[in-house]
Protein backbone atom coordinates (compact mmCIF):
# COMPACT_ATOMS: atom_id res chain seq x y z
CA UNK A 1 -25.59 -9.30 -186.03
CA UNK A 2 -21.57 -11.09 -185.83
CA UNK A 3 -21.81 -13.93 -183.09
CA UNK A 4 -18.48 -14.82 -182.09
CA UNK A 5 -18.77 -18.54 -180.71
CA UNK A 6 -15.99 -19.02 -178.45
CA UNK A 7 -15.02 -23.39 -177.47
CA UNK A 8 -12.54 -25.03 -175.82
CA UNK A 9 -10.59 -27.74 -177.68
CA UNK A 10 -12.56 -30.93 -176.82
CA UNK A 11 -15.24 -31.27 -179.39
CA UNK A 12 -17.61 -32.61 -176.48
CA UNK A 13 -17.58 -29.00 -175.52
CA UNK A 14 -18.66 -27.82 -179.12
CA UNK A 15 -21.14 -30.08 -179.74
CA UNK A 16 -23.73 -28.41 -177.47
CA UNK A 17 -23.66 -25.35 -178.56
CA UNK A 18 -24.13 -26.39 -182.95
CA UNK A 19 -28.10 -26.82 -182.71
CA UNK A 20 -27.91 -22.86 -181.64
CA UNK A 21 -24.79 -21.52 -184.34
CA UNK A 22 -27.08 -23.64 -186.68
CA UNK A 23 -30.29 -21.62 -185.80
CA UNK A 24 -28.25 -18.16 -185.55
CA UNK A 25 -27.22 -18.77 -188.86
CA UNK A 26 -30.46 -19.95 -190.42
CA UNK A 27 -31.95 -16.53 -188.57
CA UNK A 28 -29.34 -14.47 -191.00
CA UNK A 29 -26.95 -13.74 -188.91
CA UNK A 30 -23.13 -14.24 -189.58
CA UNK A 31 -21.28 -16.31 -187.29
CA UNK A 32 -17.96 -17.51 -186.84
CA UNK A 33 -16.45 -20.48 -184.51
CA UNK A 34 -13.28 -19.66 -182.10
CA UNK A 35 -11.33 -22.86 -181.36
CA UNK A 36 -8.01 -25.27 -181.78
CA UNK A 37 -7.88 -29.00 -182.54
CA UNK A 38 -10.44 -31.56 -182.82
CA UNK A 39 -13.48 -28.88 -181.60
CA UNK A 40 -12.51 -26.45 -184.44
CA UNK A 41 -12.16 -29.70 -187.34
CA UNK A 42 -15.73 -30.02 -185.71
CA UNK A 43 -17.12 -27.18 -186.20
CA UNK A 44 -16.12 -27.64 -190.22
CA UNK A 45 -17.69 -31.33 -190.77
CA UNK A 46 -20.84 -29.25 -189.11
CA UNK A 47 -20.82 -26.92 -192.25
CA UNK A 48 -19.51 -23.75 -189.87
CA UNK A 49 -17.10 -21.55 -190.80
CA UNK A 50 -14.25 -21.19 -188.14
CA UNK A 51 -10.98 -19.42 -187.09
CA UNK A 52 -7.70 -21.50 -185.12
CA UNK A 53 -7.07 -19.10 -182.26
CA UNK A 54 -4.34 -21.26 -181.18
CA UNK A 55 -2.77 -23.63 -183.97
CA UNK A 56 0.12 -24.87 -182.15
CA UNK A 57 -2.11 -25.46 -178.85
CA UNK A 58 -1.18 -28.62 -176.97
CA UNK A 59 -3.73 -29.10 -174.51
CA UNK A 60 -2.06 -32.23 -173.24
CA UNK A 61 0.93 -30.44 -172.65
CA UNK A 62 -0.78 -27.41 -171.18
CA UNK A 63 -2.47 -29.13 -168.69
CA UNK A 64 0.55 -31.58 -167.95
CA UNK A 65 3.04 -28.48 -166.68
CA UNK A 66 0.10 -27.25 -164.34
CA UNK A 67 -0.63 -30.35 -162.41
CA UNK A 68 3.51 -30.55 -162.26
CA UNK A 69 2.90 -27.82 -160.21
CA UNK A 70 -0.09 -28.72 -158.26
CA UNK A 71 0.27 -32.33 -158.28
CA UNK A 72 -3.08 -32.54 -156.22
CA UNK A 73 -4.90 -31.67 -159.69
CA UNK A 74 -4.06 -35.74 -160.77
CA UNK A 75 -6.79 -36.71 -158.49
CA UNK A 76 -9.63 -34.41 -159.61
CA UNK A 77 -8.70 -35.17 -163.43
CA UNK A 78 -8.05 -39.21 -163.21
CA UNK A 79 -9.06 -40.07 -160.08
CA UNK A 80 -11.92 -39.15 -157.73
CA UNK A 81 -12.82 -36.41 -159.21
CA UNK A 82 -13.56 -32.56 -158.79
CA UNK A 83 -15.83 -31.70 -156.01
CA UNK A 84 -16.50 -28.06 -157.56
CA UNK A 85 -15.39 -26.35 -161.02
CA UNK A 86 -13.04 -24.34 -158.75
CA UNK A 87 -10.86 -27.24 -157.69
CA UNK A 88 -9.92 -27.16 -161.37
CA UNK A 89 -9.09 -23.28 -161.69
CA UNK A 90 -5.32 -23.35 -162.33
CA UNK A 91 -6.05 -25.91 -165.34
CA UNK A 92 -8.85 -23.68 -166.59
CA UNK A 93 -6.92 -20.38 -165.97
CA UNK A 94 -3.73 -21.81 -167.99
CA UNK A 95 -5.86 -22.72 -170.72
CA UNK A 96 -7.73 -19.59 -171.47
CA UNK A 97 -4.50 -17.86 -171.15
CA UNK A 98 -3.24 -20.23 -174.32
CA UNK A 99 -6.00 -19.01 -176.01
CA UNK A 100 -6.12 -15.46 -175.08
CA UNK A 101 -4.15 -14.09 -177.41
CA UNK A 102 -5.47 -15.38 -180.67
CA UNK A 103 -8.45 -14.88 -179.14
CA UNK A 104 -8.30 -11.47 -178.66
CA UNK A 105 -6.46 -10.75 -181.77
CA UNK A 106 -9.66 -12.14 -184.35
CA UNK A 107 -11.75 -10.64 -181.70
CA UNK A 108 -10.59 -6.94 -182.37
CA UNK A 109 -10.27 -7.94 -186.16
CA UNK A 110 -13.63 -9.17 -186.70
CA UNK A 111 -15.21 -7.18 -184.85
CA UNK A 112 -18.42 -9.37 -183.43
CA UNK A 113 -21.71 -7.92 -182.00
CA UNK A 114 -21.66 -10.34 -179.03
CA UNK A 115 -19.29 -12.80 -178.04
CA UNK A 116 -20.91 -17.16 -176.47
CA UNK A 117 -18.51 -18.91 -174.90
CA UNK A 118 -19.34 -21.98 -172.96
CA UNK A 119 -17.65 -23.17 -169.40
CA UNK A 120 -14.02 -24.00 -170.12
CA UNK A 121 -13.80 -21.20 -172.64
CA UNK A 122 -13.72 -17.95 -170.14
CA UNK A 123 -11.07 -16.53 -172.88
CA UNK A 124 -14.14 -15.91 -174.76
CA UNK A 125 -16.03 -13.65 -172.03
CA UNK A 126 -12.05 -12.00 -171.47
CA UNK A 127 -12.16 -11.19 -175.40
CA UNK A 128 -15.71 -9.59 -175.33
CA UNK A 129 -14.43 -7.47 -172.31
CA UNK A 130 -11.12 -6.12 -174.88
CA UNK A 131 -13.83 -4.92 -177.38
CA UNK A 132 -16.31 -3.84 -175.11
CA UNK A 133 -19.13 -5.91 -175.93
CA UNK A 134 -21.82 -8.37 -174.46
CA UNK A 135 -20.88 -11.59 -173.07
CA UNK A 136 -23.04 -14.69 -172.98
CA UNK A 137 -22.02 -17.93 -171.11
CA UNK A 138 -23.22 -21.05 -172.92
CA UNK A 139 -23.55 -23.90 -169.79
CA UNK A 140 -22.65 -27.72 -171.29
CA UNK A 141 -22.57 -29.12 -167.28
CA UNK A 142 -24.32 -30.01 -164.87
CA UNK A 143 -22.81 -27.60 -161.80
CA UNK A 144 -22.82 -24.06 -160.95
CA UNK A 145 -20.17 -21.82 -162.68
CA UNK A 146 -21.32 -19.13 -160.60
CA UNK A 147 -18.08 -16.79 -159.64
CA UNK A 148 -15.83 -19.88 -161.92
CA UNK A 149 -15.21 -17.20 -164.55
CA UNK A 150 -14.00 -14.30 -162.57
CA UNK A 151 -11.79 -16.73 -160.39
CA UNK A 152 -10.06 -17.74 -163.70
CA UNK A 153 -8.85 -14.33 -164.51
CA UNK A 154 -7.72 -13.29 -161.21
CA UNK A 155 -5.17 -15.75 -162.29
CA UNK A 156 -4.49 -13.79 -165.53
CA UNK A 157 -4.46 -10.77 -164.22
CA UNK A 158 -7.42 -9.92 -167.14
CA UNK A 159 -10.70 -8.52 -166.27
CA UNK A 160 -13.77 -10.36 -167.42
CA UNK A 161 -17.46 -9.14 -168.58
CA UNK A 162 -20.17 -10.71 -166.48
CA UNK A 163 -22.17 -12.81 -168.56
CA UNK A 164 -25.23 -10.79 -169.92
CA UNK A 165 -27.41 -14.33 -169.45
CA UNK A 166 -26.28 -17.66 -169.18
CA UNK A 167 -27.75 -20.63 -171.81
CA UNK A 168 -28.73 -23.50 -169.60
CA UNK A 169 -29.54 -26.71 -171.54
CA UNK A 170 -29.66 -28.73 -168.61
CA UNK A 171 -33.08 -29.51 -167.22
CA UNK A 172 -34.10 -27.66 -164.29
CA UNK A 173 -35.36 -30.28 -162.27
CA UNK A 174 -31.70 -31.88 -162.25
CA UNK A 175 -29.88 -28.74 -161.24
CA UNK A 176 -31.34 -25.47 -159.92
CA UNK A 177 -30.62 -22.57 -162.70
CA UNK A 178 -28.52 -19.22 -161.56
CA UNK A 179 -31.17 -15.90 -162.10
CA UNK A 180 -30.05 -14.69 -165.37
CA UNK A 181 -30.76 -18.07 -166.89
CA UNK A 182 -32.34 -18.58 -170.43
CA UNK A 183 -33.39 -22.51 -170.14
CA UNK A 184 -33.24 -23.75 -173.66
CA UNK A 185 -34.26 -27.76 -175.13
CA UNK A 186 -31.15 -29.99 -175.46
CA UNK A 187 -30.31 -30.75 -179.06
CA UNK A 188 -28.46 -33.31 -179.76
CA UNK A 189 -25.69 -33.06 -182.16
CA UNK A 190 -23.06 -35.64 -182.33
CA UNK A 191 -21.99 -35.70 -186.48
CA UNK A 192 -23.47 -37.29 -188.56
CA UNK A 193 -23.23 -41.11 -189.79
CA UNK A 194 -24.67 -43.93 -192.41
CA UNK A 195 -26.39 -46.15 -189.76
CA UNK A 196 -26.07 -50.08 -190.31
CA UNK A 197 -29.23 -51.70 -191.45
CA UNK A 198 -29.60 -53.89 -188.30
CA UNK A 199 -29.74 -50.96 -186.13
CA UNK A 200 -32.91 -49.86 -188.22
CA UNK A 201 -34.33 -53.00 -187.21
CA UNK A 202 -36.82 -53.36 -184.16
CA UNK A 203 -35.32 -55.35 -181.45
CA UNK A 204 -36.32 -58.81 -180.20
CA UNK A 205 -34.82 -58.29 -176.86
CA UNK A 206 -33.09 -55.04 -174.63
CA UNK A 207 -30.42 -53.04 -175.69
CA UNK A 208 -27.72 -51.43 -173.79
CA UNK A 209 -25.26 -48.93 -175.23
CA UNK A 210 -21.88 -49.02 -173.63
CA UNK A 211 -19.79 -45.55 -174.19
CA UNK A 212 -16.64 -43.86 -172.71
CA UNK A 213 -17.70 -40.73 -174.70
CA UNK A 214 -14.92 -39.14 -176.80
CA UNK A 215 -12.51 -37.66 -174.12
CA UNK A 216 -11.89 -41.06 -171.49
CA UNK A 217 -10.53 -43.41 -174.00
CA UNK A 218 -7.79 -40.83 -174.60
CA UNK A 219 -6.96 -41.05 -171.02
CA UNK A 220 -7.83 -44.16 -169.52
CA UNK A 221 -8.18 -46.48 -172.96
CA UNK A 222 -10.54 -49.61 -172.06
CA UNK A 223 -11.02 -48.42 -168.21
CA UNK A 224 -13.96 -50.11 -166.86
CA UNK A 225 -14.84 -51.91 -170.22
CA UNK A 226 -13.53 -55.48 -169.19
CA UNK A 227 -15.74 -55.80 -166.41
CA UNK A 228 -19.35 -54.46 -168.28
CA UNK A 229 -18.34 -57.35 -170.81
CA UNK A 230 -17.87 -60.00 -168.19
CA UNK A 231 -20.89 -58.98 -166.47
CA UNK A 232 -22.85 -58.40 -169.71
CA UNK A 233 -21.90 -62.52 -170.46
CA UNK A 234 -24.60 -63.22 -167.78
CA UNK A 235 -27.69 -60.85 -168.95
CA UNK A 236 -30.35 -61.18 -171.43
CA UNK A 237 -29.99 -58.61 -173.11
CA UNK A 238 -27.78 -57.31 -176.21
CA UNK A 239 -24.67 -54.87 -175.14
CA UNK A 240 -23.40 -52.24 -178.32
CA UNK A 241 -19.90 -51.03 -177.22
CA UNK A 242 -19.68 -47.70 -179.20
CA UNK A 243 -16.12 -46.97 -178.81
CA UNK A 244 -14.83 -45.23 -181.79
CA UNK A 245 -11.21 -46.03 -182.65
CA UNK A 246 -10.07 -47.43 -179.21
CA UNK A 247 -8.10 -50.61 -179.83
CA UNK A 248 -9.79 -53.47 -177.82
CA UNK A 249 -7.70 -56.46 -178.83
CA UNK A 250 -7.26 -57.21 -174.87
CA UNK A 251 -11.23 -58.19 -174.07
CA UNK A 252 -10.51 -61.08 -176.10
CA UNK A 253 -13.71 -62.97 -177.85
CA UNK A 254 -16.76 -61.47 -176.69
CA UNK A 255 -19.92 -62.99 -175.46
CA UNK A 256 -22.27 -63.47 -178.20
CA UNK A 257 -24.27 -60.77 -176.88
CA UNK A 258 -21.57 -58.47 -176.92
CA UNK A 259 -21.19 -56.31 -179.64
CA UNK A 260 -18.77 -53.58 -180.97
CA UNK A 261 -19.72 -51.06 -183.24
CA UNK A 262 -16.91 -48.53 -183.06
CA UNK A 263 -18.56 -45.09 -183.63
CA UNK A 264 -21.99 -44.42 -183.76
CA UNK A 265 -23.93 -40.94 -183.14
CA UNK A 266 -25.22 -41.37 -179.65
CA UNK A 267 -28.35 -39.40 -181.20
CA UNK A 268 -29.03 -41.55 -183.18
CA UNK A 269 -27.74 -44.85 -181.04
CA UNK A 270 -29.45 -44.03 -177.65
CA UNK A 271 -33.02 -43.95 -178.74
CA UNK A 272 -33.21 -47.22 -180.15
CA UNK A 273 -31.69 -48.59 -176.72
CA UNK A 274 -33.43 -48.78 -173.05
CA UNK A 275 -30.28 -48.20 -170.93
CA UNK A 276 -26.77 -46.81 -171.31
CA UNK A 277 -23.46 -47.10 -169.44
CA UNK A 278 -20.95 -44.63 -169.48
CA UNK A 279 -18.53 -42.65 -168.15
CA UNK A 280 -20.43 -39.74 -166.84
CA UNK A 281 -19.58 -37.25 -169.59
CA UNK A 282 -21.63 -34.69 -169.95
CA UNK A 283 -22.51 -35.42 -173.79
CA UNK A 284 -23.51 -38.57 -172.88
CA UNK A 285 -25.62 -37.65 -169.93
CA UNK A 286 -27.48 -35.15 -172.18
CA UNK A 287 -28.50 -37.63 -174.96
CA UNK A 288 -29.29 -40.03 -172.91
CA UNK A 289 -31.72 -38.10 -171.04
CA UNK A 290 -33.31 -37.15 -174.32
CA UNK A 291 -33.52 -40.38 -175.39
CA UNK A 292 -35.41 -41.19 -172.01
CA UNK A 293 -33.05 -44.11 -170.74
CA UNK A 294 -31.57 -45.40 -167.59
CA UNK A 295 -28.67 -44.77 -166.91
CA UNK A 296 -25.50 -46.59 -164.73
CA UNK A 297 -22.54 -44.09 -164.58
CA UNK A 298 -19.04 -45.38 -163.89
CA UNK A 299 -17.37 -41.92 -163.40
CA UNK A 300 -13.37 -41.47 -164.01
CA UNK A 301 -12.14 -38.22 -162.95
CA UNK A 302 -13.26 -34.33 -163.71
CA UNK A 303 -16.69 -33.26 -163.70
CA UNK A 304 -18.07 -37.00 -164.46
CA UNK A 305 -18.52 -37.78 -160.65
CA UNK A 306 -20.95 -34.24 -160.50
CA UNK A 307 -22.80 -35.26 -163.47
CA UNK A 308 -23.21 -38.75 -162.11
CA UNK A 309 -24.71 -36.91 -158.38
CA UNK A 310 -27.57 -34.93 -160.59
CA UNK A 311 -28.34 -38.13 -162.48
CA UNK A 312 -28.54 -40.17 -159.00
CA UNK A 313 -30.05 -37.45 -156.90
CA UNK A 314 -33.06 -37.47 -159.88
CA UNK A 315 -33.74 -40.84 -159.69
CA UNK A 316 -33.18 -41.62 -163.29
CA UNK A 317 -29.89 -43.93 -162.68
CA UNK A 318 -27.29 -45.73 -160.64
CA UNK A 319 -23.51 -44.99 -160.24
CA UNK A 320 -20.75 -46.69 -159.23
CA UNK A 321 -17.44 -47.51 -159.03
CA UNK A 322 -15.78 -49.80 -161.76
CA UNK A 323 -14.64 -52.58 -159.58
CA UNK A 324 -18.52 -52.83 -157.98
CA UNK A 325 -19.67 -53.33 -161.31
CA UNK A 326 -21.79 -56.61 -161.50
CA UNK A 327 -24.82 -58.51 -164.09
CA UNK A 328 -26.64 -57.84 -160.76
CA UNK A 329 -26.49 -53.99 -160.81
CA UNK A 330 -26.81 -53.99 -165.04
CA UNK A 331 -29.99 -56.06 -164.42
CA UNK A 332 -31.36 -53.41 -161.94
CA UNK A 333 -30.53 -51.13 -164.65
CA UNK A 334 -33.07 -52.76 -167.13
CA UNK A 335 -35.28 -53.78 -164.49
CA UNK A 336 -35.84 -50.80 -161.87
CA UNK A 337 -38.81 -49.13 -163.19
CA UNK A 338 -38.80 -46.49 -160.97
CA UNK A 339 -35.48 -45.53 -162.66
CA UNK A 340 -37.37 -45.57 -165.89
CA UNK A 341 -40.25 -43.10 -164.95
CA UNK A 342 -37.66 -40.76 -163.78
CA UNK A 343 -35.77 -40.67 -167.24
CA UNK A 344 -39.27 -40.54 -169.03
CA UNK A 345 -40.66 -37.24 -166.85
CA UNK A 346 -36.59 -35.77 -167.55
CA UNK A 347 -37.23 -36.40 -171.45
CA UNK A 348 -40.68 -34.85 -171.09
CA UNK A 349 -39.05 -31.84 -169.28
CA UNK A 350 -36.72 -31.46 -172.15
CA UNK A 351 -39.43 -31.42 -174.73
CA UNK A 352 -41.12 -29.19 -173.20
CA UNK A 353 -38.18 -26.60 -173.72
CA UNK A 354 -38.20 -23.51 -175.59
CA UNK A 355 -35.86 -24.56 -178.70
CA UNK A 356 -32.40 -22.83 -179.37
CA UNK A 357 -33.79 -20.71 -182.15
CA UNK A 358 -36.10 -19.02 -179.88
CA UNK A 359 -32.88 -17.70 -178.52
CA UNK A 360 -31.63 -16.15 -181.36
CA UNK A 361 -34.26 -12.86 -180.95
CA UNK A 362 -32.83 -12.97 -177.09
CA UNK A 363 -29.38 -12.32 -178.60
CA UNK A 364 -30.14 -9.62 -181.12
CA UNK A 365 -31.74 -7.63 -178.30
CA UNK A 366 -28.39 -7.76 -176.56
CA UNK A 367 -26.31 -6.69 -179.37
């Protein structure tokens, strides 16, 4: 069996979906990633082979013309946030049709048995329909795509193959799962990293991991970072900021329990941590439910204000806004126990999960 794995740029969108190329590969089965940019340099520091469907792809630039022309889009991507995956169709419908041809193109060359694409990557389930083969939506959110797909290519003027099942990695008891649902166990996969020796070390007092995941410092740089330091200055308890490579120069000295660590797998980071605060990317959300933790969203735009609502609506954290952010809310954080049972029954939930290789059968059948 070819598997044609179809993702969007961001490699937050990849990610998810490695822990099942991994096991279709391991089940000996050739596969082959379909990307652009950082998600396809991604794929290749996972060990997968991969194909550029779009080299000179710009998704800054793509998605900068369409909100010139439905200005109203600004809000949903920087500001309050999407209410629904179809407030966002014009910016999903301009960037499958930047990928569509490429797409296509390696689709009818390589000729796959069965074409995965996850949510932002409905060129994938548009190339599967050109070859006349089965379609399989991989879901990395925490919302119903139902009818998203087909919405997108009435902009393109392209038909689209229903998905033939759709991978849910999201727990059930968060989000109700559409009928052709395969639930599968969250993975985590994140890259891989030499972790510092005091991070091995057991920990004389709480932890708290402070992320903006790897698509908000892009757009909003420190965002609500100033204000989790000031308010970390007055709890006992030891903050990580795992920014990567954002410059933070402008927070000045930080509290002595204040500590930056610049990149760090959240896999590896989260479990030896009892509470996070993020962003309310979906990555994040994911391994911090595995890991079990708390969690206080401070959600900037897109999808993060959904993934926040599941998180809330569960019971297993606290959102808000940046400017209500206070040591009073991070010490309900680490103190609320009831937010801590939640997270624990979520993590046993997960566990409990068939793993993605149990999948790979599912797929063959299909083929």
């Amino acid at each position: 069996m070819r598997v044609l794995f179809v993702s969007a740029p961001p490699v937050s969108h990849l990610f998810p979906m490695v822990p099942l190329i991994w096991a279709t590969r391991a089940g000996g089965h050739e596969v082959l990633v379909a990307s652009t940019g950082a998600a396809l340099e991604a794929a290749a520091s996972a060990g997968l082979p991969g194909a550029d469907t779009a080299p000179d792809l710009d998704m800054g630039q793509v998605f900068t013309r369409v909100i010139e022309r439905h200005p109203h889009l600004m809000e949903t991507q920087l500001g309050e946030g999407m209410s629904d995956f179809r407030d966002v169709v014009p910016l999903f419908a301009a960037l499958a049709q930047a990928l569509l041809g490429g797409l296509v193109d390696l689709a009818r060359s390589w000729r796959p048995d069965i074409v995965v694409y996850e949510v932002l990557a409905t060129a994938g389930a548009v190339a599967a329909a050109e070859i006349g083969v089965p379609a399989v939506q991989h879901d990395i959110t925490f919302t119903s795509t139902e009818g998203l797909h087909e919405r997108i290519t009435a902009h393109l003027d392209r038909r689209v193959s229903p998905a033939a099942a759709v991978i849910a990695i999201r727990p059930p008891s968060l989000v109700p799962l559409p009928a052709c649902a395969w639930p599968v166990r969250y993975v985590p996969y994140n890259g891989g990293a030499v972790l510092p020796d005091w991070l091995l070390e057991p920990a004389d007092r709480p932890r708290v991991a402070v992320t903006l995941g790897t698509v908000s410092p892009g757009m909003s740089q420190l965002g609500p970072i100033p204000r989790v330091v000031r308010a970390a200055a007055e709890v006992d308890a030891d903050f990580l900021l795992a920014l990567g490579d954002t410059a933070h120069d402008d927070l000045g000295q930080l509290p002595p329990n204040v500590r930056s660590i610049g990149w760090s797998p959240l896999s590896e980071l989260l479990p030896r941590c009892s509470a996070v605060i993020h962003h309310g990317g979906s990555g994040t959300v994911y391994n911090g439910l595995l890991a079990g933790l708390p969690q206080l969203l401070l959600p900037d735009g897109a999808d993060r204000g959904l993934n926040a609502a599941a998180v809330c609506s569960r019971g297993l954290g606290l959102s808000a806004r940046a400017e209500d952010l206070d040591a009073a809310l991070v010490r309900r954080l680490l103190d609320d126990t009831s937010l801590r049972t939640a997270a624990a029954e979520v993590r046993a939930e997960i566990e409990g999960l068939p793993a993605p290789g149990t999948l790979v059968p599912r797929l063959a059948a299909l083929a």
